[in-house]
N, C-alpha and C. Protein backbone atom coordinates (compact mmCIF):
# COMPACT_ATOMS: atom_id res chain seq x y z
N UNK A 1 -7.09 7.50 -22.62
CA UNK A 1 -5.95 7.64 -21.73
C UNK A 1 -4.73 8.16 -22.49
N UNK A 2 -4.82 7.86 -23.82
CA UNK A 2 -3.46 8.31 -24.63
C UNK A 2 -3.26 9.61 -25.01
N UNK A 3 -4.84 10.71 -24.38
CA UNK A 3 -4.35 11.73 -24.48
C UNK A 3 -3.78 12.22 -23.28
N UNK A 4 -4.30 12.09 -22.42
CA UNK A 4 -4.36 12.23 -21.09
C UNK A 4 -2.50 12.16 -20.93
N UNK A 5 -2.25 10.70 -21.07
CA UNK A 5 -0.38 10.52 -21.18
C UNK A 5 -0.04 11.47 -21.84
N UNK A 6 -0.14 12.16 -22.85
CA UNK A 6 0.75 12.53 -23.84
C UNK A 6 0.92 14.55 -22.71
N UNK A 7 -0.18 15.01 -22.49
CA UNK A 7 0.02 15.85 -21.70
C UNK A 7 0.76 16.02 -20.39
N UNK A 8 0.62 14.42 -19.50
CA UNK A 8 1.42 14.32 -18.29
C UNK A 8 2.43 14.18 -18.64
N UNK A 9 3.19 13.98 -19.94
CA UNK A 9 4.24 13.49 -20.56
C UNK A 9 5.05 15.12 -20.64
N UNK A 10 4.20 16.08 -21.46
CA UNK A 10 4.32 16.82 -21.73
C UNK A 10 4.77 18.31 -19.86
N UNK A 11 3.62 17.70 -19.21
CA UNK A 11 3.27 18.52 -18.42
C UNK A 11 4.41 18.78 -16.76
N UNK A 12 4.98 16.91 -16.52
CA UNK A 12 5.92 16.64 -15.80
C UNK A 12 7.03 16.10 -16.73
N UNK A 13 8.31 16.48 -16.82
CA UNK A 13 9.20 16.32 -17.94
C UNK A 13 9.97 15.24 -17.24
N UNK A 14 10.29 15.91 -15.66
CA UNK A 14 10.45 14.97 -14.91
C UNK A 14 10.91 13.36 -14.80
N UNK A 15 9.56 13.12 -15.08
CA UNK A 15 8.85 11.89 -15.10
C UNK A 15 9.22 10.82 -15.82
N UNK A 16 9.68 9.51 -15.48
CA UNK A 16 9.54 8.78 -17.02
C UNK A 16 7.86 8.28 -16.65
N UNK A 17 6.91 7.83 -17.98
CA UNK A 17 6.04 7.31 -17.83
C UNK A 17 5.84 6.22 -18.62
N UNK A 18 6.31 4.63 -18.27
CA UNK A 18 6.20 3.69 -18.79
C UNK A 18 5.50 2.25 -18.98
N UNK A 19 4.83 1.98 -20.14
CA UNK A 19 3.96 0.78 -20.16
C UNK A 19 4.43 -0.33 -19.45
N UNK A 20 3.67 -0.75 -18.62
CA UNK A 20 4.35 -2.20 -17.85
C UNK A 20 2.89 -3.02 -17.45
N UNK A 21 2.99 -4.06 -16.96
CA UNK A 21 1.95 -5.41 -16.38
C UNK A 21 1.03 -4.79 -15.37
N UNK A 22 1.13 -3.53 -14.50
CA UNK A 22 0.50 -2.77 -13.40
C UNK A 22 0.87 -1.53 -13.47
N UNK A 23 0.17 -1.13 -12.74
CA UNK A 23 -0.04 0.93 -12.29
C UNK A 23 0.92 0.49 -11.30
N UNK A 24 1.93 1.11 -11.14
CA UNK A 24 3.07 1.49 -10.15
C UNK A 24 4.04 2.93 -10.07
N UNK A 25 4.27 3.23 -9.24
CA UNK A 25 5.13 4.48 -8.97
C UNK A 25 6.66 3.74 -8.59
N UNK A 26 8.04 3.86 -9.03
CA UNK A 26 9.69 3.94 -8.90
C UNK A 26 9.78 4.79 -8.49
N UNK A 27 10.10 5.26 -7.45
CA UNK A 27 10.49 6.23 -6.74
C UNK A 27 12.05 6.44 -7.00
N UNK A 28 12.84 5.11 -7.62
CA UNK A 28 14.31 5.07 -7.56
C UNK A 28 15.14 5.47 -9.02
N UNK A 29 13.75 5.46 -9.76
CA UNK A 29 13.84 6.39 -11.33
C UNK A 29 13.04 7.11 -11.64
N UNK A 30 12.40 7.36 -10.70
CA UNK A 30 11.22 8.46 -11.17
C UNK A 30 10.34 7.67 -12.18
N UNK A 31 9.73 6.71 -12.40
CA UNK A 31 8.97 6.14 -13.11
C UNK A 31 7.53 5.62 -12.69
N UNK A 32 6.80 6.41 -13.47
CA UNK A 32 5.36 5.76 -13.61
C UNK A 32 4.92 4.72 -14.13
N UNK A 33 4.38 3.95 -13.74
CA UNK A 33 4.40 2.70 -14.60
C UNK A 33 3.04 2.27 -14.68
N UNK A 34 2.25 2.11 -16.00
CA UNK A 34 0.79 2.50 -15.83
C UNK A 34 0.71 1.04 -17.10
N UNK A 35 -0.73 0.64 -16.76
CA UNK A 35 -0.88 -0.61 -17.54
C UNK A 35 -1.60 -0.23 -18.85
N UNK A 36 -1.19 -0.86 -20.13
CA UNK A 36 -1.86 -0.06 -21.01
C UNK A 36 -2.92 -1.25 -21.58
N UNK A 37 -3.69 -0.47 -21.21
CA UNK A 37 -5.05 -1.25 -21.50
C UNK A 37 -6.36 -0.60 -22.53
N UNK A 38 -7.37 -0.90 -23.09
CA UNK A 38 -8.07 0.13 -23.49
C UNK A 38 -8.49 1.12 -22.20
N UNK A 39 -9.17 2.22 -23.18
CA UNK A 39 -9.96 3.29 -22.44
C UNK A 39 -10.51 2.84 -21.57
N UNK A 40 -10.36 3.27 -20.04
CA UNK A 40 -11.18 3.00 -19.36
C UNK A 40 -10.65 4.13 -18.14
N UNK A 41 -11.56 3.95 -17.48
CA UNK A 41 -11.75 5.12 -16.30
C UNK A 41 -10.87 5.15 -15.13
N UNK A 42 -11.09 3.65 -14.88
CA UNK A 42 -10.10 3.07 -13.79
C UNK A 42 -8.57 3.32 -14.02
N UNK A 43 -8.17 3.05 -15.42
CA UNK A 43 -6.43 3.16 -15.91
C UNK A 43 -6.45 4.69 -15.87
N UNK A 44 -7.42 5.42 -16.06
CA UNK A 44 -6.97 7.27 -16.44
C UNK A 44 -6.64 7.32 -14.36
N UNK A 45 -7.65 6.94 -13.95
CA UNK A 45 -7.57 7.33 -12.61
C UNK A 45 -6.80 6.49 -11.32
N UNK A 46 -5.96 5.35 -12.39
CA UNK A 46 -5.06 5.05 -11.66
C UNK A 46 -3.42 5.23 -12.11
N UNK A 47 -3.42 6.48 -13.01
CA UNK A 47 -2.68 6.72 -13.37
C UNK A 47 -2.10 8.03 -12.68
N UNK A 48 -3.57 9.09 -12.79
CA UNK A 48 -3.41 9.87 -12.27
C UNK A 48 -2.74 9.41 -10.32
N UNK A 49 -3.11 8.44 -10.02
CA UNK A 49 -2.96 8.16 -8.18
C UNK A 49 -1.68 8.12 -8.45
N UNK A 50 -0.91 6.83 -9.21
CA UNK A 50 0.41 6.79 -9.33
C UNK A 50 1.49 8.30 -9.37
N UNK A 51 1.17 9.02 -10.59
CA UNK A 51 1.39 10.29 -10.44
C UNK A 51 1.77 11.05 -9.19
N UNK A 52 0.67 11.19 -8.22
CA UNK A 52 0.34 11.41 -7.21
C UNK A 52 1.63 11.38 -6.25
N UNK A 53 2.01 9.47 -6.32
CA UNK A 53 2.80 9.46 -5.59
C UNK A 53 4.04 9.94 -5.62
N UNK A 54 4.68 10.29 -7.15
CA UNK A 54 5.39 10.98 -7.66
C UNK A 54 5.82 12.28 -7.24
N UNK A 55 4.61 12.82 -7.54
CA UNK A 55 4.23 14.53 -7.45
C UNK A 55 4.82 14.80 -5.56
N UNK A 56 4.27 13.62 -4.97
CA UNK A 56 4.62 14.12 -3.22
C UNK A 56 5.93 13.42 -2.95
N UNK A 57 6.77 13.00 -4.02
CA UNK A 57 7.82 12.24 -3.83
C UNK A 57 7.65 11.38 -2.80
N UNK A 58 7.30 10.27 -2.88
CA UNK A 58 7.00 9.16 -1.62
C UNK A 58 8.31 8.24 -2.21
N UNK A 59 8.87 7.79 -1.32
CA UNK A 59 10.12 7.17 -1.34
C UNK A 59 10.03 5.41 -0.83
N UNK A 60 9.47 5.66 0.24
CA UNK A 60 9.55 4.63 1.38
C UNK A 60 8.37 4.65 2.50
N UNK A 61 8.03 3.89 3.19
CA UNK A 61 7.70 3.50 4.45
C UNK A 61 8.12 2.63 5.57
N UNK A 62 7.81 3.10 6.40
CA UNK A 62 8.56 2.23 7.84
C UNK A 62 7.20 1.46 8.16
N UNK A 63 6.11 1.77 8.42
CA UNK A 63 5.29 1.02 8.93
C UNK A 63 3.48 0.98 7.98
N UNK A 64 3.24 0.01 8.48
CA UNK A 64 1.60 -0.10 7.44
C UNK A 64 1.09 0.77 7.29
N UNK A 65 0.44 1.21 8.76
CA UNK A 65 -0.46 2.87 8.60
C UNK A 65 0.66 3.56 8.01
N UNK A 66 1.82 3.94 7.85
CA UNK A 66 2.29 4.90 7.02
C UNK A 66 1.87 4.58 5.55
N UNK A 67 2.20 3.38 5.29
CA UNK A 67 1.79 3.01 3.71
C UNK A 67 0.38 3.51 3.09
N UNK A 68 -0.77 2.85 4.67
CA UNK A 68 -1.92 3.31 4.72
C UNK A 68 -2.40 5.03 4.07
N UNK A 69 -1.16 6.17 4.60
CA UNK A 69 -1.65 7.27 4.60
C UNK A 69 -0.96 8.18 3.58
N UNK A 70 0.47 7.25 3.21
CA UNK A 70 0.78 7.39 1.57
C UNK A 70 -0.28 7.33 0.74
N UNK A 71 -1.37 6.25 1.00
CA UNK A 71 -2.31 5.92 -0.35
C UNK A 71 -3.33 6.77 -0.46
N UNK A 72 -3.90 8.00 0.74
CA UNK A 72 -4.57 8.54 0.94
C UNK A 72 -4.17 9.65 0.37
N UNK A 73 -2.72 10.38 0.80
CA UNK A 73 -2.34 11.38 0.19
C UNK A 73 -2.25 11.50 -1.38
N UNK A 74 -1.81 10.13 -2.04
CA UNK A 74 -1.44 10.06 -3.38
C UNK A 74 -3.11 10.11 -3.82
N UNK A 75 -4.19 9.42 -3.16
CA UNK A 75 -5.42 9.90 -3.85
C UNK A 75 -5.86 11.13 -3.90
N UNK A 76 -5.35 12.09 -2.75
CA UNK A 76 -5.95 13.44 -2.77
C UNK A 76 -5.11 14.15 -3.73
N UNK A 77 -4.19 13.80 -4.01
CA UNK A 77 -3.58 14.69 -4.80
C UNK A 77 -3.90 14.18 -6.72
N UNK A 78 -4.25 12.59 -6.38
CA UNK A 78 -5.23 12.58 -8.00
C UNK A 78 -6.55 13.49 -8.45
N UNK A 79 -6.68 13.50 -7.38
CA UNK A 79 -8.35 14.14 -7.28
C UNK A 79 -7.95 15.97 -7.75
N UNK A 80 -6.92 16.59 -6.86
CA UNK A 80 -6.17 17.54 -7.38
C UNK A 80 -6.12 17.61 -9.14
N UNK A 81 -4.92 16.47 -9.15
CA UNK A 81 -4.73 16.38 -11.01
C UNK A 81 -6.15 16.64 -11.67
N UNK A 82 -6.92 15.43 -11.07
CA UNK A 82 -7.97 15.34 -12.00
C UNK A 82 -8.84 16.82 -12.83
N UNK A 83 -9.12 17.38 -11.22
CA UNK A 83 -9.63 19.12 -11.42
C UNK A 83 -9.11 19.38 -12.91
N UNK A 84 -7.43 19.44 -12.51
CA UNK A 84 -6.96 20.47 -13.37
C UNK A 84 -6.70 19.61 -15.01
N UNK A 85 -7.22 18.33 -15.05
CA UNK A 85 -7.63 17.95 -16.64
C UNK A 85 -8.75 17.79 -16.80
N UNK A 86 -9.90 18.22 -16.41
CA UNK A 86 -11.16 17.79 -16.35
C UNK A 86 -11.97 16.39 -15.89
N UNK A 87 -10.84 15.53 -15.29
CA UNK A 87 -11.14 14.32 -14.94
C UNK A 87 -12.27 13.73 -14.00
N UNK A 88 -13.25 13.50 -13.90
CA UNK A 88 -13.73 13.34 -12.65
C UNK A 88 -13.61 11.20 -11.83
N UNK A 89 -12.63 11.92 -10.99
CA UNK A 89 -12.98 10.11 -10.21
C UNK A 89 -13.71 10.11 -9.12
N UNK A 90 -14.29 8.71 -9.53
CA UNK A 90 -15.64 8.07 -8.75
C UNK A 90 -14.77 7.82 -7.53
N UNK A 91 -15.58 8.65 -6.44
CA UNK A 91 -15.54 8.20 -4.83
C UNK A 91 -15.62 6.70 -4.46
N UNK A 92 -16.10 6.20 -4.88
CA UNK A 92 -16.44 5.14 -4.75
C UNK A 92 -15.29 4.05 -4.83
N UNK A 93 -14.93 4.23 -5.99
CA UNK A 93 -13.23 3.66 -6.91
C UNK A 93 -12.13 4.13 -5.75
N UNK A 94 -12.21 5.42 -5.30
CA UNK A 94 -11.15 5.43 -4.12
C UNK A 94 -11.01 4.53 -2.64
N UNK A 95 -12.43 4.65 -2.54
CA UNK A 95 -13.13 3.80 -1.48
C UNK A 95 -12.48 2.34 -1.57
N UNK A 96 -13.22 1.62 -2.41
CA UNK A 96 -12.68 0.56 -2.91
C UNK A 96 -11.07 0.08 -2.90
N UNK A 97 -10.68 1.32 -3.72
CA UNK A 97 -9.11 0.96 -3.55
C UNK A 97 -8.71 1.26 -1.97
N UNK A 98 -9.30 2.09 -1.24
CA UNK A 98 -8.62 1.78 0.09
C UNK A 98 -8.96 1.16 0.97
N UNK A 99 -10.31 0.34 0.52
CA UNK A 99 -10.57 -0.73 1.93
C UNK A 99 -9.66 -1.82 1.27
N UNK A 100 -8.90 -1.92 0.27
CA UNK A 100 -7.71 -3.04 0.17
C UNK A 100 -6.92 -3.09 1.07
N UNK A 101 -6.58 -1.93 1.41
CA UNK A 101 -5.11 -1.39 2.07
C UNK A 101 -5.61 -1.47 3.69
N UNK A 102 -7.17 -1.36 4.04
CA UNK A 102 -7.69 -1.62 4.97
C UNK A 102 -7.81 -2.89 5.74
N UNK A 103 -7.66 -3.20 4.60
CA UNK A 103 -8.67 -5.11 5.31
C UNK A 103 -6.73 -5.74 4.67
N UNK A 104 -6.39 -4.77 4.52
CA UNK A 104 -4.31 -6.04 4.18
C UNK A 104 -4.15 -5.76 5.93
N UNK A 105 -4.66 -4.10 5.84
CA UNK A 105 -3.74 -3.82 7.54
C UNK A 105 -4.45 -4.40 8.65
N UNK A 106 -6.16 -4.87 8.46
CA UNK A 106 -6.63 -5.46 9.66
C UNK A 106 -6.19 -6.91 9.62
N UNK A 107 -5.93 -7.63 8.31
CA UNK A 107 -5.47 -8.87 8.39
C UNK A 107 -3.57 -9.21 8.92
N UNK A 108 -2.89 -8.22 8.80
CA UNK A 108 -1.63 -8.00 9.17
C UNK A 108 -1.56 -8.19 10.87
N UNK A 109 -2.21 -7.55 10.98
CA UNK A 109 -2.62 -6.75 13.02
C UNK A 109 -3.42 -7.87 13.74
N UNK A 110 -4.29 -8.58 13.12
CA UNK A 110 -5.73 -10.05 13.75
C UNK A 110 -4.06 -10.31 14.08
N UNK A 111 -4.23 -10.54 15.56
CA UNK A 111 -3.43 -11.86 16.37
C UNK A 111 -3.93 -13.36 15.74
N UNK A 112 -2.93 -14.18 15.56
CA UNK A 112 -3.21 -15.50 15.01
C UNK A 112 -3.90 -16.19 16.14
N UNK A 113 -3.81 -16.15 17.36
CA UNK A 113 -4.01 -16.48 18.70
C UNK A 113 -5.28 -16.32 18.80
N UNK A 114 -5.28 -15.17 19.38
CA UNK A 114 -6.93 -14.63 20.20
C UNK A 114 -7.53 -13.97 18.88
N UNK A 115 -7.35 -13.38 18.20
CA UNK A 115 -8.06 -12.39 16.97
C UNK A 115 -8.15 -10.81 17.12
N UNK A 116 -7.58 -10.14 18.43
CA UNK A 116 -7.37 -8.99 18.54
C UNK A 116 -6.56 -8.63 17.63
N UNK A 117 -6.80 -7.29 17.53
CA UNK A 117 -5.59 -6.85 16.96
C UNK A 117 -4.62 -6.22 17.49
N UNK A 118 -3.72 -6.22 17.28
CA UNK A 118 -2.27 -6.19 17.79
C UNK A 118 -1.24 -4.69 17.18
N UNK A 119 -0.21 -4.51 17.86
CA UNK A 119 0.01 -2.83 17.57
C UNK A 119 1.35 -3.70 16.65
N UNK A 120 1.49 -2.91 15.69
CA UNK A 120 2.96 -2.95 15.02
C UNK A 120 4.16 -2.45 16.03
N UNK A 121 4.82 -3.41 16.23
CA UNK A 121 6.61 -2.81 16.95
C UNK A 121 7.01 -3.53 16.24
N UNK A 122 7.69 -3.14 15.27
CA UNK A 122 9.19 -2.87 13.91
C UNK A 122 8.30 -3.11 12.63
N UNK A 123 8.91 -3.29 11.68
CA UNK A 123 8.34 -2.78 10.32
C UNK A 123 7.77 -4.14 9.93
N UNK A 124 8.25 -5.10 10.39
CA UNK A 124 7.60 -6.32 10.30
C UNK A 124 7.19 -7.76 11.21
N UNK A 125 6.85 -6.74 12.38
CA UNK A 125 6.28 -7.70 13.75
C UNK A 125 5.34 -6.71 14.41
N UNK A 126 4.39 -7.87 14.88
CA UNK A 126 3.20 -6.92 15.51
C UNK A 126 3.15 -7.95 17.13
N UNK A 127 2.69 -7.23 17.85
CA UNK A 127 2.88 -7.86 18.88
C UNK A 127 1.48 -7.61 19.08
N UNK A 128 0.48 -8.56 20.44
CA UNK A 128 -0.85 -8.40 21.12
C UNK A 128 -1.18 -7.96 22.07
N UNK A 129 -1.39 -7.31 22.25
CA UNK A 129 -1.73 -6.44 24.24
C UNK A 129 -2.83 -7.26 24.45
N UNK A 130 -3.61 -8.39 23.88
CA UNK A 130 -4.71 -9.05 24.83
C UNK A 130 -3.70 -10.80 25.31
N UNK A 131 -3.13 -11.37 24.70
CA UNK A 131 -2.41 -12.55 24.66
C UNK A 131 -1.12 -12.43 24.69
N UNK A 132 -0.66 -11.37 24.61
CA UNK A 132 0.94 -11.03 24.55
C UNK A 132 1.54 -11.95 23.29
N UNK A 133 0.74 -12.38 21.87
CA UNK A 133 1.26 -13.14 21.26
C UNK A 133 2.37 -12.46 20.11
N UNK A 134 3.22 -12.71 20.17
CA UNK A 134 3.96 -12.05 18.36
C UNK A 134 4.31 -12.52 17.29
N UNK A 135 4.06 -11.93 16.22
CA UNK A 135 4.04 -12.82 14.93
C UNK A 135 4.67 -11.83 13.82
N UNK A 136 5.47 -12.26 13.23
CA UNK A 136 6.21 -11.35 11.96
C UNK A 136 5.21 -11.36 10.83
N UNK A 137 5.28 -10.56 10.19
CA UNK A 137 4.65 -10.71 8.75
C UNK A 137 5.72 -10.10 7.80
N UNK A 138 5.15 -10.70 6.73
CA UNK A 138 6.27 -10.48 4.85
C UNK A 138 6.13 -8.62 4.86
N UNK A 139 7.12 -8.58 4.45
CA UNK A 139 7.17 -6.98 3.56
C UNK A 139 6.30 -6.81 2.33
N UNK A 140 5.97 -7.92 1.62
CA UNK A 140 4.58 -8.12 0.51
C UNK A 140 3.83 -7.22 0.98
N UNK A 141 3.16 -6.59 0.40
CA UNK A 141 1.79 -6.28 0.20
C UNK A 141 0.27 -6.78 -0.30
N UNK A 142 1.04 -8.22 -0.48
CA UNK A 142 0.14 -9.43 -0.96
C UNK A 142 0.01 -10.85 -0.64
N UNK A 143 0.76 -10.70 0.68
CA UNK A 143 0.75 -12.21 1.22
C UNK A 143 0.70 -11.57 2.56
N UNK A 144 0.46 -12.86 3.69
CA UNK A 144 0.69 -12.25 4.85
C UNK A 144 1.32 -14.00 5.41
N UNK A 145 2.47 -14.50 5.45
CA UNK A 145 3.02 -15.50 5.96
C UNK A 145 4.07 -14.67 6.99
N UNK A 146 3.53 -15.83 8.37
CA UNK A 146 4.40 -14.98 9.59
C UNK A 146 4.39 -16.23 10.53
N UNK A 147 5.44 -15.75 11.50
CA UNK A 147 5.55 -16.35 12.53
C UNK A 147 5.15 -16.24 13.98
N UNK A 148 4.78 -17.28 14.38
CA UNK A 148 3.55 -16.76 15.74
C UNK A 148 5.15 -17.31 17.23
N UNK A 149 4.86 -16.30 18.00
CA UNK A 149 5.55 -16.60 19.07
C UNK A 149 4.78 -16.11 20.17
N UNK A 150 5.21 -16.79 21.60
CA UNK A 150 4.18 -16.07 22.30
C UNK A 150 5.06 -15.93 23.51
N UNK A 151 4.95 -14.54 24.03
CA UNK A 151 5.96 -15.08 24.99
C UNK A 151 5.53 -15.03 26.61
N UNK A 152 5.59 -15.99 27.20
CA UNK A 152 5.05 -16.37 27.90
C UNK A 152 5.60 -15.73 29.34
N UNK A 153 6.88 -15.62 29.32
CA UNK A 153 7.26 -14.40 30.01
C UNK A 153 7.92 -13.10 30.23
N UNK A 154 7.78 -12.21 31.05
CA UNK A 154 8.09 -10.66 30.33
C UNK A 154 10.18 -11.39 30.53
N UNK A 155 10.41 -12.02 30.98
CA UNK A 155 11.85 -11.64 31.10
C UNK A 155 12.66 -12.64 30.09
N UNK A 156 11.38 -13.75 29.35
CA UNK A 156 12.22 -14.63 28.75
C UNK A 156 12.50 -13.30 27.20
N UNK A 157 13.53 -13.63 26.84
CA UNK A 157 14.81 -13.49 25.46
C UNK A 157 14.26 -13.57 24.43
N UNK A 158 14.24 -14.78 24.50
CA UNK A 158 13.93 -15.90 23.52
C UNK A 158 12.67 -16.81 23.14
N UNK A 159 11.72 -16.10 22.84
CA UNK A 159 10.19 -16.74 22.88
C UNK A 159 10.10 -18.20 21.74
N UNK A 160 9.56 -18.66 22.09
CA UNK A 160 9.44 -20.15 21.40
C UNK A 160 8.60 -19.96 20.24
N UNK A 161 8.97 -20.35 18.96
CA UNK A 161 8.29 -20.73 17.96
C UNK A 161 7.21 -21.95 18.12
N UNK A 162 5.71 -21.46 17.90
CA UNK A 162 4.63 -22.17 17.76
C UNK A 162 4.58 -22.41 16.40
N UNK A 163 5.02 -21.94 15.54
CA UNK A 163 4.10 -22.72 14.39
C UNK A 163 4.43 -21.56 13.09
N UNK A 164 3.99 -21.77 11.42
CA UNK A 164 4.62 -21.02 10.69
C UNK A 164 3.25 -21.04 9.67
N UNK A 165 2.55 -20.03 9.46
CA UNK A 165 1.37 -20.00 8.67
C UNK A 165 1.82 -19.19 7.39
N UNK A 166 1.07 -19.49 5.93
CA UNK A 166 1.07 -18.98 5.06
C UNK A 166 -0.10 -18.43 4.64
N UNK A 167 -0.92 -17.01 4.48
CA UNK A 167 -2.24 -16.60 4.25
C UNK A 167 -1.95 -16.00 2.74
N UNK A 168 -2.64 -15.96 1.68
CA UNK A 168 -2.53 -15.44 0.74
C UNK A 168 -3.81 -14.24 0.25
């Protein structure tokens, strides 16, 4: 991987690219932040994704599936990088990394209620078209603690708090 850096180093000037605890993209310094670990396949090719997100300047998201299709773009455009250093990443490894982002957004959306899933209205409440139930969830990407309300009628305001779950 330390050659691999020294060229992206070289190649986006851009860029800062710095050792830290995880593979992450700063969008608010331009920083890559890649875990330095030995050689391995996974750190070259989750370095290159990070990159990725860089390269398409991703800033922000408003909603999950957007996050969802950030992670898709930033992989197609590793797969891009990769070509052009000889890299090859395993399909599989992408796969993987996106049924995470899959099974965060089907566990976000499961109504606590009935188990449908439920449409996102605002960046952090999903509401149910089978139970009419609504429940907030965290801005995390690694917890899902929310609040269940249900509202029982279309004209009440003010829906009543049922209850306060923590899922990890």
């Amino acid at each position: 991987m330390e050659t691999l850096l020294a060229s992206l180093q070289k190649d986006f000037p851009d860029f800062t690219f710095t050792s830290g605890e995880t593979f992450c993209w700063s969008p608010h310094n331009k920083q890559v932040i890649y875990a330095a670990s030995p050689a391995s396949n996974i750190g070259t090719w989750s370095l290159l994704h990070e990159l990725g997100h860089g390269l398409l300047d991703h800033q922000s998201y408003e909603t999950d599936l957007e996050l969802l299709l950030l992670e898709v773009e930033a992989w197609t455009k590793a797969r891009e990088l990769a070509v052009k250093y000889k890299i090859e990443i395993d399909d599989d490894h992408i796969e993987d990394c996106m049924d995470t982002y899959r099974d965060w957004l089907d566990a976000r959306s499961t109504c606590p209620e009935c188990t449908h899933n439920g449409l996102q209205i605002s960046s952090r409440q999903y509401s149910c078209y089978n139970c009419r139930m609504r429940w907030q969830v965290t801005s995390s990407r690694f917890s899902r603690p929310y609040r269940l309300t249900k509202v029982e009628d279309k004209k009440e305001k003010s829906p009543k708090l049922l209850a306060q779950t923590t899922f990890l």
